[in-house]
Protein backbone atom coordinates (compact mmCIF):
# COMPACT_ATOMS: atom_id res chain seq x y z
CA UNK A 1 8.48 23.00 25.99
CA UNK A 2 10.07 25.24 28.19
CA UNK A 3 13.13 27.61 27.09
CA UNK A 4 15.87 28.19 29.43
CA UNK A 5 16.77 31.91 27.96
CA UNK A 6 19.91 32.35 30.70
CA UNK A 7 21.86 28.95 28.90
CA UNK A 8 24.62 29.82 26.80
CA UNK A 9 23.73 30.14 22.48
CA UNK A 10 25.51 27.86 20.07
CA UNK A 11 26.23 28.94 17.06
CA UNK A 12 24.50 27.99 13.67
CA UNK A 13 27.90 25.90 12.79
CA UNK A 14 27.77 24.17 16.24
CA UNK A 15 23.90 23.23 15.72
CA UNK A 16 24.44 21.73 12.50
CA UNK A 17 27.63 19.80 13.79
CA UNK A 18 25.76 18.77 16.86
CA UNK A 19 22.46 17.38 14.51
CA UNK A 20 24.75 15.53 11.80
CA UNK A 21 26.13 13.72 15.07
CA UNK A 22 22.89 12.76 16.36
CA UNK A 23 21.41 11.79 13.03
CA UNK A 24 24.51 9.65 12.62
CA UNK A 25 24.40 8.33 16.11
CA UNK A 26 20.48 7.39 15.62
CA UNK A 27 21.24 6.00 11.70
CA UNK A 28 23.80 3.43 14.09
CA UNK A 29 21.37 2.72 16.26
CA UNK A 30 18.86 2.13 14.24
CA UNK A 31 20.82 -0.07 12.13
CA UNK A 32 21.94 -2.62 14.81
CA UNK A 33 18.29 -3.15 16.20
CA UNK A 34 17.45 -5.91 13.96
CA UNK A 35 13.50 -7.57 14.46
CA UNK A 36 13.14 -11.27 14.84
CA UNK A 37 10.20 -12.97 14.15
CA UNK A 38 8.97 -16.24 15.02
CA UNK A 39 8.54 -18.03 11.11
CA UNK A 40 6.26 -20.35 13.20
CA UNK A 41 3.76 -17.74 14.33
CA UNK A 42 3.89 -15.88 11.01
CA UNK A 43 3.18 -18.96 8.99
CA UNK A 44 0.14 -20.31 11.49
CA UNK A 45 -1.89 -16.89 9.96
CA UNK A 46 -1.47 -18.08 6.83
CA UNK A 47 -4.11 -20.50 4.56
CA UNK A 48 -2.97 -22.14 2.23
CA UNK A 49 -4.46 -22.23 -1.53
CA UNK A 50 -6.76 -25.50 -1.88
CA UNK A 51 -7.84 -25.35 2.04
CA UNK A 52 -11.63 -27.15 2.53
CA UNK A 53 -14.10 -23.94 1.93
CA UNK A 54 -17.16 -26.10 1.91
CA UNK A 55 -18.75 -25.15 4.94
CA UNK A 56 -18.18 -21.50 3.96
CA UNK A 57 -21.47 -19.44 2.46
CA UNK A 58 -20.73 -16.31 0.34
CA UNK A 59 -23.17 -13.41 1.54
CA UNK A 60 -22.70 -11.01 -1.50
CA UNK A 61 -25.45 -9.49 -3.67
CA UNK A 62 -24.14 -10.26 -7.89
CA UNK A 63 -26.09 -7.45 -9.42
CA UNK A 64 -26.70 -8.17 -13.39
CA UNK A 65 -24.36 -5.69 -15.96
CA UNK A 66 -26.39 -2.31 -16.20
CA UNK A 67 -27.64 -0.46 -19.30
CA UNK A 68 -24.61 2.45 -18.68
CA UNK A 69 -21.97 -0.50 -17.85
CA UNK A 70 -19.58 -2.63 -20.33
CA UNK A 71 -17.02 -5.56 -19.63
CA UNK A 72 -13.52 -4.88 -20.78
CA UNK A 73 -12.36 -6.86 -23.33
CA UNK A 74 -9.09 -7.21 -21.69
CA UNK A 75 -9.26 -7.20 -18.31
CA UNK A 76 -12.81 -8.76 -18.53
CA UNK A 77 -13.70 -6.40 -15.08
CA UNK A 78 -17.24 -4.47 -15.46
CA UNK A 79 -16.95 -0.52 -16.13
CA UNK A 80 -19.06 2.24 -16.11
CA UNK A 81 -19.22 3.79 -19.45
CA UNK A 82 -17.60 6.77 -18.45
CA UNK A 83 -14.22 4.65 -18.40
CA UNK A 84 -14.58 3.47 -22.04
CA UNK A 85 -11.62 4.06 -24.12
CA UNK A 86 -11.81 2.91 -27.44
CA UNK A 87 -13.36 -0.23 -29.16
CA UNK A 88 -11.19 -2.80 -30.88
CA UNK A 89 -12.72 -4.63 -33.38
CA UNK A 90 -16.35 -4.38 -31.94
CA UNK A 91 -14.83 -4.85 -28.44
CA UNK A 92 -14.54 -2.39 -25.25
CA UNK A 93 -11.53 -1.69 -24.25
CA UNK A 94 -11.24 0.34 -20.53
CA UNK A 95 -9.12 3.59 -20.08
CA UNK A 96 -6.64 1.53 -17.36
CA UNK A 97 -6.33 -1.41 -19.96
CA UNK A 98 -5.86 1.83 -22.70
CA UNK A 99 -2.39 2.88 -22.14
């Protein structure tokens, strides 16, 4: 950006007047520009729960639970045993379902 070094200096006072105005000018502006949105177009990317899936084939590889890996007795999710908190009564419990 080029500086124009013969222009007059403003203060320190007159640049901090001068930016409060602007930031109050743009807070306005900003605050009057309000977005529509079509509900029709935003609801047409929707699916709805219970839509016809039939057709559909999964592609995913289920691996089995490994030797180092428990289920969470709470949150029932597969962990490494690194995240093992504590047991309850015989039963893993994981450091997020911990606290």
């Amino acid at each position: 950006m080029a500086t124009d070094y013969d222009a007059p200096r403003k203060s320190d006072e007159e640049l901090n007047e001068q930016s409060i105005e602007e930031l109050k000018a743009r807070r306005n502006e900003n605050s009057s520009s309000d977005v529509e949105e079509d509900e029709t177009e935003a609801a047409e990317g929707f699916e709805l729960p219970g839509a016809d899936l039939s057709g559909e084939e999964l592609s995913v590889r289920v691996l089995p639970r490994q030797d180092d890996e428990f289920t969470c007795s709470r949150c029932f999710l597969v962990h490494h045993r690194s995240q093992l908190a504590y047991e309850e009564n015989g039963q893993p419990v994981c450091t997020e379902c911990a606290y």
